[in-house]
N, C-alpha and C. Protein backbone atom coordinates (compact mmCIF):
# COMPACT_ATOMS: atom_id res chain seq x y z
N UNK A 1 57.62 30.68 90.32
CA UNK A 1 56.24 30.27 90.14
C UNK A 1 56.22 28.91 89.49
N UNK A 2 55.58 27.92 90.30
CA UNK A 2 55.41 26.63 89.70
C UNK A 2 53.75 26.24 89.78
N UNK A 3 53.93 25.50 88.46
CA UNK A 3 52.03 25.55 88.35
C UNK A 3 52.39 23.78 88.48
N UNK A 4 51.39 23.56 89.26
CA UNK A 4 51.78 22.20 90.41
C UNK A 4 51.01 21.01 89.22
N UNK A 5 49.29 21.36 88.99
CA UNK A 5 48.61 20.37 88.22
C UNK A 5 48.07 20.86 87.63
N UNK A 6 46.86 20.24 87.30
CA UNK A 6 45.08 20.94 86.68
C UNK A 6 44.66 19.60 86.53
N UNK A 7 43.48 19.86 87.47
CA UNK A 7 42.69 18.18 87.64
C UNK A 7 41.55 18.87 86.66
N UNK A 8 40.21 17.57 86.17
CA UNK A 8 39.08 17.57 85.88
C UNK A 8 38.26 17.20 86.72
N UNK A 9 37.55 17.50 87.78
CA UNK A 9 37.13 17.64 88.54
C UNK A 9 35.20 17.90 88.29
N UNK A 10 34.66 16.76 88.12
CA UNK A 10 33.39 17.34 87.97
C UNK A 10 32.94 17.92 86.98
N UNK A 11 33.49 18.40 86.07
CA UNK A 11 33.25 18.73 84.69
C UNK A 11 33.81 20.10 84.37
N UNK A 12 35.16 20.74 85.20
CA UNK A 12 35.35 21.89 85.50
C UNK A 12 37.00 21.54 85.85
N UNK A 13 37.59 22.71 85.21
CA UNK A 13 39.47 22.43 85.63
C UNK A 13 39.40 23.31 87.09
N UNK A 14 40.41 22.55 87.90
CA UNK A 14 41.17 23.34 88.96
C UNK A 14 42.44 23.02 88.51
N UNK A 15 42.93 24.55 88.99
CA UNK A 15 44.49 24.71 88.54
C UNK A 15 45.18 25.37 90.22
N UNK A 16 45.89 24.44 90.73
CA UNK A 16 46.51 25.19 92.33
C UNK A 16 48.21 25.45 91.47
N UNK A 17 48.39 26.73 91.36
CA UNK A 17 49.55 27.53 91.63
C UNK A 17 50.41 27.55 92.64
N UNK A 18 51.51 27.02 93.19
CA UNK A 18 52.78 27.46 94.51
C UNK A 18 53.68 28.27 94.03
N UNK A 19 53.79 29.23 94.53
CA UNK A 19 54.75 30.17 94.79
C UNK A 19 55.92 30.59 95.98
N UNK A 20 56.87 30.69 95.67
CA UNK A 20 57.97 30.50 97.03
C UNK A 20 57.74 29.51 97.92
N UNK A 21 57.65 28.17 97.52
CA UNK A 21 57.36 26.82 98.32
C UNK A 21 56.84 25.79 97.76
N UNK A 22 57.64 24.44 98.36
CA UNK A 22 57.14 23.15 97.91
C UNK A 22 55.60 22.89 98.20
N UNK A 23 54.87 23.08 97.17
CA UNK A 23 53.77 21.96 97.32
C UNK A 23 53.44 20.60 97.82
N UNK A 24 52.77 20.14 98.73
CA UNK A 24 52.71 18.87 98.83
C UNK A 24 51.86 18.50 98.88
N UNK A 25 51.53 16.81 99.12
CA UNK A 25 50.34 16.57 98.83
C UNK A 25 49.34 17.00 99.94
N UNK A 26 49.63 16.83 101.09
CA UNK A 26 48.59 17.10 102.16
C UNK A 26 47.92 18.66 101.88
N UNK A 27 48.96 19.72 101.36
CA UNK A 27 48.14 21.15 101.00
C UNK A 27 47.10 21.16 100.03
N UNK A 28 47.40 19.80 98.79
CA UNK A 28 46.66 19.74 97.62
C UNK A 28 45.19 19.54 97.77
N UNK A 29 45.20 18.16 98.73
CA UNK A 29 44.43 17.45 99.21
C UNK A 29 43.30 18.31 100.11
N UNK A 30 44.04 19.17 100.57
CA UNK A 30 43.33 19.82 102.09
C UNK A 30 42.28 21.26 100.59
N UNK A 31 43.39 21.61 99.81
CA UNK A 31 42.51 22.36 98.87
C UNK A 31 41.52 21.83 98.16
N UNK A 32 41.61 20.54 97.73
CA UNK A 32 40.33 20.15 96.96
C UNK A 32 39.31 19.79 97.93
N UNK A 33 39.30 18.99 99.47
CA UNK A 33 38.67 19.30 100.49
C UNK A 33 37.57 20.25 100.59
N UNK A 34 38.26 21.75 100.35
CA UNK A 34 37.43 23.20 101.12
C UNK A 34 37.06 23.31 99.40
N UNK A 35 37.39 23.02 98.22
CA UNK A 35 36.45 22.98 97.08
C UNK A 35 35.34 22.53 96.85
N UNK A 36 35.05 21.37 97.10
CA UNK A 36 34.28 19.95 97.52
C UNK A 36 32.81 20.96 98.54
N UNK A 37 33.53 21.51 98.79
CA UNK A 37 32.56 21.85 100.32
C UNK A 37 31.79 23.05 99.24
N UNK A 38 32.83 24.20 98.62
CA UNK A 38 31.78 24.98 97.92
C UNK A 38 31.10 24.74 96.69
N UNK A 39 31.62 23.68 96.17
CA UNK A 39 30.92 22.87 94.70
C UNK A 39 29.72 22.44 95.17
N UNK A 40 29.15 22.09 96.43
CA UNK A 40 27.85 21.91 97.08
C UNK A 40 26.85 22.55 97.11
N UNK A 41 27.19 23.66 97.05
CA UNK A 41 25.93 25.46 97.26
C UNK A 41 26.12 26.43 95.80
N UNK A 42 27.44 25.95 95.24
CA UNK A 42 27.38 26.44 93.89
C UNK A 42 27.60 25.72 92.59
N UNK A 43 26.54 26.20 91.27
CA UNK A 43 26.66 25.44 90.13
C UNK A 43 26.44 26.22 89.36
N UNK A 44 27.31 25.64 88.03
CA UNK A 44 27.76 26.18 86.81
C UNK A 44 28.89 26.98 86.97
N UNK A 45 29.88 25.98 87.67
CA UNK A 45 31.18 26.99 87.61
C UNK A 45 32.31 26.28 86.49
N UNK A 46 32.64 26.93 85.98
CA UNK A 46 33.86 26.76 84.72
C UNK A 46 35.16 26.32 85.11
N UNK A 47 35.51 26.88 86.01
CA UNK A 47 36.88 26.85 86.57
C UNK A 47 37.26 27.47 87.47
N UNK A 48 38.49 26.91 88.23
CA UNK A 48 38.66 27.31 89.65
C UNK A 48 39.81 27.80 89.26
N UNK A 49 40.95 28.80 89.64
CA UNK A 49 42.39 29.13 89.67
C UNK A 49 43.01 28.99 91.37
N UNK A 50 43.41 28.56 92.07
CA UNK A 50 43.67 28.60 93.30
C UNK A 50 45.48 28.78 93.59
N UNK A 51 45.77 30.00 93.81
CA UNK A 51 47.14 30.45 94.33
C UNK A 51 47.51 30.93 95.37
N UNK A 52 48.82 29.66 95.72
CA UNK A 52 49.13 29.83 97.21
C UNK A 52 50.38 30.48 97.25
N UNK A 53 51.27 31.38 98.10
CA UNK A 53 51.90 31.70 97.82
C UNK A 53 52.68 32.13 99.27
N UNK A 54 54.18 31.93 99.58
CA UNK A 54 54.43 32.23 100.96
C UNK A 54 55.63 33.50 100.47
N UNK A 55 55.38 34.37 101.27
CA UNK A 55 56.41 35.48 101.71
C UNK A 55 56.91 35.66 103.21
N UNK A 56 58.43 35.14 103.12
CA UNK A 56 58.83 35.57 104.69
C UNK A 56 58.13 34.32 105.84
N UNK A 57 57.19 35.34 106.66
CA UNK A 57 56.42 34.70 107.72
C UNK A 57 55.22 34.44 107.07
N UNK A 58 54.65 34.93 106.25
CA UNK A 58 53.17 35.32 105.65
C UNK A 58 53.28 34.29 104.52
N UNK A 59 51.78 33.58 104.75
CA UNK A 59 51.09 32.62 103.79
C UNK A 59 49.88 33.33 103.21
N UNK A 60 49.93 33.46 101.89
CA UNK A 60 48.70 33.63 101.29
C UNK A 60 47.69 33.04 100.51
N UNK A 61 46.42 32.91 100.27
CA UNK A 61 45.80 32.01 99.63
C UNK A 61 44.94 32.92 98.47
N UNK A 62 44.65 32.39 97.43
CA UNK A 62 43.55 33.64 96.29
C UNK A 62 42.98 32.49 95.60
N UNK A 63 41.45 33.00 95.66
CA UNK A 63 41.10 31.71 95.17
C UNK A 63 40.07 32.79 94.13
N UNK A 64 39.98 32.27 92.46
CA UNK A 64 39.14 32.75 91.58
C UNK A 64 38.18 31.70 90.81
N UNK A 65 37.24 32.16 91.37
CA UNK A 65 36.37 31.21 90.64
C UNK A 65 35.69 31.76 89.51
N UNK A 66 35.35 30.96 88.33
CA UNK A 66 34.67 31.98 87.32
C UNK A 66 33.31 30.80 87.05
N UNK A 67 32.20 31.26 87.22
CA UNK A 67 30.92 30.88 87.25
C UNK A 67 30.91 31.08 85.25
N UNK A 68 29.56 30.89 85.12
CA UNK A 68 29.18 31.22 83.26
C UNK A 68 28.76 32.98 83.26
N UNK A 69 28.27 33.61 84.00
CA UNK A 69 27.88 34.94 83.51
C UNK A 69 29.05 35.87 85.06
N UNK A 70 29.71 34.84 85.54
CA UNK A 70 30.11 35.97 86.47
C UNK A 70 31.25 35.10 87.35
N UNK A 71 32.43 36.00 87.86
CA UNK A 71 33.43 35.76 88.46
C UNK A 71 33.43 36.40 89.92
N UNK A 72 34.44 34.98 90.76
CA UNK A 72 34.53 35.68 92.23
C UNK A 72 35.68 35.52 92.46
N UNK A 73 36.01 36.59 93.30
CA UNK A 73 37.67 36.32 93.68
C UNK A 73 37.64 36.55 95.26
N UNK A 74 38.52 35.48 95.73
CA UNK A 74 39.28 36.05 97.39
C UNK A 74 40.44 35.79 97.86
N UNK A 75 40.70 36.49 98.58
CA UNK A 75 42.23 36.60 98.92
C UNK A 75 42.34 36.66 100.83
N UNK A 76 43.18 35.95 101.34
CA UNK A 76 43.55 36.37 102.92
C UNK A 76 45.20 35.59 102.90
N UNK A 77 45.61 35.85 103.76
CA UNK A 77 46.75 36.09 104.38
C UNK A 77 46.85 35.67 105.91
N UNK A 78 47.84 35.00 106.37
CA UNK A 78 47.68 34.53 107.81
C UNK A 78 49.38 33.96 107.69
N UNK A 79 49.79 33.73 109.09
CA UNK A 79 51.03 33.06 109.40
C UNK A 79 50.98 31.40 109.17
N UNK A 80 50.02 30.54 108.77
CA UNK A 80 49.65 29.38 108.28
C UNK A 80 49.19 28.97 106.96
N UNK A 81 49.83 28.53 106.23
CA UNK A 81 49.07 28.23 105.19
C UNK A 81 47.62 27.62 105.38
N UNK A 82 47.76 26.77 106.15
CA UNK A 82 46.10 26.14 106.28
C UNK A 82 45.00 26.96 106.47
N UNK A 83 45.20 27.97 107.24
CA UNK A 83 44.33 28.81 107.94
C UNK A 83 44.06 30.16 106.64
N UNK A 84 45.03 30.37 106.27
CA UNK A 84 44.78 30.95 104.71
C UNK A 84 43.69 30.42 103.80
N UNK A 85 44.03 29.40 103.65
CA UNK A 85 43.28 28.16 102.76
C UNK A 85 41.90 28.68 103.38
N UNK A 86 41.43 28.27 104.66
CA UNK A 86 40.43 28.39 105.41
C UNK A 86 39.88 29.16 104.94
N UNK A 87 40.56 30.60 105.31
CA UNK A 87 39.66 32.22 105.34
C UNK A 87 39.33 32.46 103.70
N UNK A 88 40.21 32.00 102.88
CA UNK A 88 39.83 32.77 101.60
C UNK A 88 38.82 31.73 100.87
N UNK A 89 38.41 30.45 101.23
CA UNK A 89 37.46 29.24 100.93
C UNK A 89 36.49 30.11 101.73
N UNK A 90 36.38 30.37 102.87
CA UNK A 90 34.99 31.32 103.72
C UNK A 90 34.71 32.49 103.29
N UNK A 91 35.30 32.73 102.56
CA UNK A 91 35.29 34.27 101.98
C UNK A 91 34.72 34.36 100.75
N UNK A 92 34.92 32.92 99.85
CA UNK A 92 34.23 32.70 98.55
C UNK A 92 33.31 31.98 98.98
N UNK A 93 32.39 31.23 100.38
CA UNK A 93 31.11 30.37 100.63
C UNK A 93 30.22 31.66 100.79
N UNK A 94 30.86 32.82 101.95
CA UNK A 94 30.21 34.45 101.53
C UNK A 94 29.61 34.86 100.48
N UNK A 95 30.36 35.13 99.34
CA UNK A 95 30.25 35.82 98.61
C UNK A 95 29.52 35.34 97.35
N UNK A 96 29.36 33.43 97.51
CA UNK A 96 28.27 32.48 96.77
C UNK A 96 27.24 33.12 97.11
N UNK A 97 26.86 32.75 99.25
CA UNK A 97 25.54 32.71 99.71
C UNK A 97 24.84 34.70 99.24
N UNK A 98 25.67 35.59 98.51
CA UNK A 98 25.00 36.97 98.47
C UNK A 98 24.45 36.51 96.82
């Protein structure tokens, strides 16, 4: 487990986690990207935790966000890291828009 950074970002830490794999910049980049997109529809969030993590064939992505009175978490899994990234960023724009 290597903890890659922690930016300030807007007035709020993100912290991206890699696990079993080099980080690089294009994954970093592509994560603050699909952040960017939900920092748009949601406010008053504290902090982001975002952990990527590869097993085998399988890429996983978990993304926890903690708002001021309340926390969201998501998780997916796919043979791509990117597409991971994707589903579990769509999974927390979900679970904003309820």
């Amino acid at each position: 487990m290597t903890k890659l950074s922690q930016f300030d970002n807007q007035g709020y830490n993100i912290s991206i986690v890699g696990k079993h794999f080099q980080m690089t910049d294009a994954i970093r980049n592509y994560v603050f990207e699909k952040l960017s997109k939900i920092e748009k529809i949601a406010d008053h969030i504290i902090d982001v935790a975002v952990t990527l993590d590869a097993q085998k064939l399988e890429f996983s992505c978990s993304v926890l966000m903690n708002f001021i009175h309340f926390h969201i978490k998501a998780q997916a899994s796919t043979g791509d890291m990117y597409s991971a990234i994707d589903k579990a960023t769509d999974r927390i724009r979900i679970l904003i828009r309820k």
